[in-house]
C-alpha atoms as a PDB file:
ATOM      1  CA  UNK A   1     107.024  93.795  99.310  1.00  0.00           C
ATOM      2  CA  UNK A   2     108.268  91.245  97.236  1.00  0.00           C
ATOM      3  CA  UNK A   3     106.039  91.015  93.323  1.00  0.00           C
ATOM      4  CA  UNK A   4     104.930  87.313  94.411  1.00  0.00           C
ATOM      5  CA  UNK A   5     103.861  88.624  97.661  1.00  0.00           C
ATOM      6  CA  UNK A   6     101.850  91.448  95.749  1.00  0.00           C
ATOM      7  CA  UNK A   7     100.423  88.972  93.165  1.00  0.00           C
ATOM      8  CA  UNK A   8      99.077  86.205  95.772  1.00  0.00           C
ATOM      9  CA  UNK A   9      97.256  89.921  97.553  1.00  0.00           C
ATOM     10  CA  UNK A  10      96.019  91.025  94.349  1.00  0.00           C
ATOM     11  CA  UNK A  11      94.523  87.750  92.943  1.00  0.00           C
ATOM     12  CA  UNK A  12      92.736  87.676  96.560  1.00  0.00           C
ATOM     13  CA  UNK A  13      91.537  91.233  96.655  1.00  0.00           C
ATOM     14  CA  UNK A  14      90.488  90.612  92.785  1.00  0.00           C
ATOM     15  CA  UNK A  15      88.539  87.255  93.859  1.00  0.00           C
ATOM     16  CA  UNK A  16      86.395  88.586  96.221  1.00  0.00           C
ATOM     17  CA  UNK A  17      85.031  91.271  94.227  1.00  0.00           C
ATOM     18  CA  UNK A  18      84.582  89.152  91.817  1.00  0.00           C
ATOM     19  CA  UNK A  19      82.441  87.179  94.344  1.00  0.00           C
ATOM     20  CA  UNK A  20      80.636  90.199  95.321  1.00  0.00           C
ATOM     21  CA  UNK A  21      79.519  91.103  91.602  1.00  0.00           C
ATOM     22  CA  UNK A  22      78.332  87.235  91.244  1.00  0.00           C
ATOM     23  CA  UNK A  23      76.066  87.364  93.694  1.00  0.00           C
ATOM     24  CA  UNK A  24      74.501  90.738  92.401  1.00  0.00           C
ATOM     25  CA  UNK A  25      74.489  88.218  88.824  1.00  0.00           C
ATOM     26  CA  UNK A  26      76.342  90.653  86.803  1.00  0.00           C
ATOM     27  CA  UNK A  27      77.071  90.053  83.070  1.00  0.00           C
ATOM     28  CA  UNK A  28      81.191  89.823  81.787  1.00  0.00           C
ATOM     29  CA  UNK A  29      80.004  93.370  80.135  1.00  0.00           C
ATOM     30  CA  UNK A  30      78.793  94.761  83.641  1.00  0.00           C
ATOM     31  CA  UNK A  31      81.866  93.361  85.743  1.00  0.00           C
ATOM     32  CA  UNK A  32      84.132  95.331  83.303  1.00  0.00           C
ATOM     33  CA  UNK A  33      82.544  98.243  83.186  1.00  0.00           C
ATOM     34  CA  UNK A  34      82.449  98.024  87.283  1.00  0.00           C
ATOM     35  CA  UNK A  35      86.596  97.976  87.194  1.00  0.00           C
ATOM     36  CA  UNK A  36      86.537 101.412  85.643  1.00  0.00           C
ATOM     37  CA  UNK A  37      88.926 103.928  87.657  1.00  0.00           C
ATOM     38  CA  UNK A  38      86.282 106.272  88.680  1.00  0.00           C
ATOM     39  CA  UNK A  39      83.731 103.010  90.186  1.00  0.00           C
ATOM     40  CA  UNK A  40      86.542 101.508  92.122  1.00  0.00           C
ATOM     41  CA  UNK A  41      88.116 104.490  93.339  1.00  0.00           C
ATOM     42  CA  UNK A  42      84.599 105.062  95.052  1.00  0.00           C
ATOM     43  CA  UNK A  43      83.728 101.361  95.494  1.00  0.00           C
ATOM     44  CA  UNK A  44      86.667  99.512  96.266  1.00  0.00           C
ATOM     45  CA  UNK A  45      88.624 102.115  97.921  1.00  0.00           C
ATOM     46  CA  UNK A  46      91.576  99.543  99.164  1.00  0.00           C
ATOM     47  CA  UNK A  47      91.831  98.216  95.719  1.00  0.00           C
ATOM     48  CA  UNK A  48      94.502 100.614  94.836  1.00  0.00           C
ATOM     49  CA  UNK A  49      96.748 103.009  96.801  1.00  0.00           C
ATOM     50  CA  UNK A  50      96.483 105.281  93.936  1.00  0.00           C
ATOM     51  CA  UNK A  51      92.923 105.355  94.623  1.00  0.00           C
ATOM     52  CA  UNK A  52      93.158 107.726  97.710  1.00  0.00           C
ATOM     53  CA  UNK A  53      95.129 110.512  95.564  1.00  0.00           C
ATOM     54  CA  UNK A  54      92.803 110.219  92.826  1.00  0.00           C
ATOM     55  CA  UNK A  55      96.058 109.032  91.149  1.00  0.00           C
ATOM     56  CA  UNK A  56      95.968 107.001  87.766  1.00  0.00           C
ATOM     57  CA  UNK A  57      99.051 104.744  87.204  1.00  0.00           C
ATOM     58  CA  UNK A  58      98.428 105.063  83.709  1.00  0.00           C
ATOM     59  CA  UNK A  59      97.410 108.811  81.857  1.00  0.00           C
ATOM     60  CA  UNK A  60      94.874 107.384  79.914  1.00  0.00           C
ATOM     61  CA  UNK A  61      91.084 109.077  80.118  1.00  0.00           C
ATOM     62  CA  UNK A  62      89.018 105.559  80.181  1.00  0.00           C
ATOM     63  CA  UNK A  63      91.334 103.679  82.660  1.00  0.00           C
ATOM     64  CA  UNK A  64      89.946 100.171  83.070  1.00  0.00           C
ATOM     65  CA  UNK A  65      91.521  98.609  86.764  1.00  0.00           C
ATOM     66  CA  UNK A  66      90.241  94.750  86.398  1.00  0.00           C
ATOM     67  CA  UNK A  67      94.032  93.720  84.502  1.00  0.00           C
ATOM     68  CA  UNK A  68      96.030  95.484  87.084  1.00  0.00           C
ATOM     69  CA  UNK A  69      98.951  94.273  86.061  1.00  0.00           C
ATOM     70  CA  UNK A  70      99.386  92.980  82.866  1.00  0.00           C
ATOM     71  CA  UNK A  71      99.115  89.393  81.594  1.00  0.00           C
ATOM     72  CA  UNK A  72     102.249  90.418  79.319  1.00  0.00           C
ATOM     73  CA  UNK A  73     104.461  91.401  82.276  1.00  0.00           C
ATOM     74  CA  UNK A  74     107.009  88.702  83.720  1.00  0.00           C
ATOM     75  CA  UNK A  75     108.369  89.094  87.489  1.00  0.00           C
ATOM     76  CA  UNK A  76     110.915  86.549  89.435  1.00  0.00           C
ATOM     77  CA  UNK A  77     112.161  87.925  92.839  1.00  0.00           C
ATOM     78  CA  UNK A  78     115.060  86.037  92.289  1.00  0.00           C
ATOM     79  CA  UNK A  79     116.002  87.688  89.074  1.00  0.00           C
ATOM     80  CA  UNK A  80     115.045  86.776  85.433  1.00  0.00           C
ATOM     81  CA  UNK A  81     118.353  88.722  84.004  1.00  0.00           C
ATOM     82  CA  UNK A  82     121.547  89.891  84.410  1.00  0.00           C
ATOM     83  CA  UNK A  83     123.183  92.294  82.326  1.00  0.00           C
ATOM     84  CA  UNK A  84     126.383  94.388  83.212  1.00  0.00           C
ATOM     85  CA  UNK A  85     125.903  93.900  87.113  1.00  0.00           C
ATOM     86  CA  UNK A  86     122.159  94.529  87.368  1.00  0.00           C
ATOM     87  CA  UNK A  87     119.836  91.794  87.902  1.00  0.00           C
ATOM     88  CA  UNK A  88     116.276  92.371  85.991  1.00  0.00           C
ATOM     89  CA  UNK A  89     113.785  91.033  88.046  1.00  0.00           C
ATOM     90  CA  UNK A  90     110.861  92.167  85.551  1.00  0.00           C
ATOM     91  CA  UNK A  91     110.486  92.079  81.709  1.00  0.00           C
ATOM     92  CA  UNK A  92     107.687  92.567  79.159  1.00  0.00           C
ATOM     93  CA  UNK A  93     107.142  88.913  77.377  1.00  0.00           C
ATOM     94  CA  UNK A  94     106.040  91.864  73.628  1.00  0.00           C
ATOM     95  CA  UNK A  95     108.863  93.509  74.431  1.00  0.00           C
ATOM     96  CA  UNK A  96     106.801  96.813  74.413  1.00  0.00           C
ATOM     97  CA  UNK A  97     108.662  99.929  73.085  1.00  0.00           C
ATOM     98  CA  UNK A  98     106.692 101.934  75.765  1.00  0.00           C
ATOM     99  CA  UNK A  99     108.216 100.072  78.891  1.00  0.00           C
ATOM    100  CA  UNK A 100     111.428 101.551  80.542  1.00  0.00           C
ATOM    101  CA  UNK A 101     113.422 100.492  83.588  1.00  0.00           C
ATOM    102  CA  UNK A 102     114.294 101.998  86.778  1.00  0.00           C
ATOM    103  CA  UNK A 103     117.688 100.751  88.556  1.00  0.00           C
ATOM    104  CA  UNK A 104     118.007 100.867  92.261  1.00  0.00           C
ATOM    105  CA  UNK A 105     120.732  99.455  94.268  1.00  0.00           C
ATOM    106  CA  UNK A 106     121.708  97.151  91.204  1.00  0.00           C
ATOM    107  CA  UNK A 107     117.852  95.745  90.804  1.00  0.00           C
ATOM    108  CA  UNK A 108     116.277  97.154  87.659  1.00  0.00           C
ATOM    109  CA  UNK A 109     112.302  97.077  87.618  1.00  0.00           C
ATOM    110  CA  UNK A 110     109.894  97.361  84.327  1.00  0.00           C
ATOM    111  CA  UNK A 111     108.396 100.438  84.654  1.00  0.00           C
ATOM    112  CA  UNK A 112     105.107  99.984  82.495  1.00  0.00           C
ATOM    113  CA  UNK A 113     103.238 103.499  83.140  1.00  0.00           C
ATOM    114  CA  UNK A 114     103.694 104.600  79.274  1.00  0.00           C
ATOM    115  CA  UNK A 115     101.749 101.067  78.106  1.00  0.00           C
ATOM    116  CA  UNK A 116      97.728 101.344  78.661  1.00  0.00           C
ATOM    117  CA  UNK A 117      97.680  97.989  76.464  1.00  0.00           C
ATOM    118  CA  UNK A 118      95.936  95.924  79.210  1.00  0.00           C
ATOM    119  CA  UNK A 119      93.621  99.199  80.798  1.00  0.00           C
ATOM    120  CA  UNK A 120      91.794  98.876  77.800  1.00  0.00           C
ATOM    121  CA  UNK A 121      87.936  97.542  77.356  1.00  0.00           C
ATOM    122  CA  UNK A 122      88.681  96.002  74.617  1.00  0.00           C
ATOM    123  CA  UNK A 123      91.530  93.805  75.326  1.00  0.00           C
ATOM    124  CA  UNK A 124      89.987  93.133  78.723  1.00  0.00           C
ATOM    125  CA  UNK A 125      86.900  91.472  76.966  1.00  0.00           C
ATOM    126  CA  UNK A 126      88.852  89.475  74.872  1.00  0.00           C
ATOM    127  CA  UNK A 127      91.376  88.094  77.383  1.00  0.00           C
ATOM    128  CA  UNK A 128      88.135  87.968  80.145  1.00  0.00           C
ATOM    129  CA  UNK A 129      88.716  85.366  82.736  1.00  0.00           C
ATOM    130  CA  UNK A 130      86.649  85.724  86.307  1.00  0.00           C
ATOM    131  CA  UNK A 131      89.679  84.165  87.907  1.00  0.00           C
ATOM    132  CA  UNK A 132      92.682  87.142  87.321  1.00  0.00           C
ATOM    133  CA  UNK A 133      95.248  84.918  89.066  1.00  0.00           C
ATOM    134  CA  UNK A 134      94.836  82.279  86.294  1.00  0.00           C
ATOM    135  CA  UNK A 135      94.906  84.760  83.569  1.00  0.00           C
ATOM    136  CA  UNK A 136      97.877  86.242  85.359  1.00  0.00           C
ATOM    137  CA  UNK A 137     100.131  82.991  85.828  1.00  0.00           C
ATOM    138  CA  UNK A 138     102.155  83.651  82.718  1.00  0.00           C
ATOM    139  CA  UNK A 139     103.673  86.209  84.684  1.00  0.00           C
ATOM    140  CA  UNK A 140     105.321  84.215  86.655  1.00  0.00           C
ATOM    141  CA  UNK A 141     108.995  84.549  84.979  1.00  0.00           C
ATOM    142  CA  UNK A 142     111.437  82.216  85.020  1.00  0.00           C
ATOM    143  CA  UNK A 143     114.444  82.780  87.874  1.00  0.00           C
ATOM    144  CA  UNK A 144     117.909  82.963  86.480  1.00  0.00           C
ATOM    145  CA  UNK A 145     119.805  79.569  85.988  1.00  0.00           C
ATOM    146  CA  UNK A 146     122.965  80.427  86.935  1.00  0.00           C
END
């Protein structure tokens, strides 16, 4: 699955439970508290494949799910880099000391599981927007020119 492909599928999975929890007329407070792990591993099942392991992506104890993803995190399928034969198709825009890459077949991918920066209650109440895929468009990077 290509990251665009995954990123249109989240932003619509992400949309309509933000639908659902409009209807119910739940506060900005109450939607982020609904996004924790533990609620959407039982309520939202097919949010996550992680979800049916009991599997956090992130070993952090207060996991928040509603920025899965992060708004820092930049993705081209096409490649954003290349260094020394691999192409990068993912980077961190803050250059986070706590990302690493794995290489496969030449492709390296941002491997984010040591950052909880964006699983946080606190930076998802100030960066709040009901629509993820608008908060999310910064991610996507710019392909490679030549």
């Amino acid at each position: 699955m290509s990251y665009l492909h995954w990123f249109e599928a989240h932003a619509n999975k992400h949309h309509a439970i933000i639908v659902k929890l409009l209807t119910q007329k739940m506060s900005k407070e109450a939607i982020i508290d609904y996004f924790t792990f533990e609620k959407m591993r039982l309520n939202e099942p097919d949010f996550c494949p992680l979800y049916a392991d009991c599997q956090k992506c992130h070993a952090m104890e207060k996991l928040n799910c509603y920025l899965c993803a992060c708004p820092h995190f930049r993705f081209n399928d096409e490649g954003i880099a290349c260094r020394e034969g691999i192409r990068y198709k993912s980077t961190c825009a803050i250059a986070s000391r706590k990302g690493r890459y794995a290489v496969f077949e030449n492709v390296a991918h941002l491997d984010c599981s040591l950052c909880t920066v964006p699983h946080t209650e606190a930076f998802i109440a100030k960066h709040f927007d009901l629509e993820w895929k608008r908060l999310m468009m910064a991610c996507l990077g710019k392909a490679l020119t030549a």
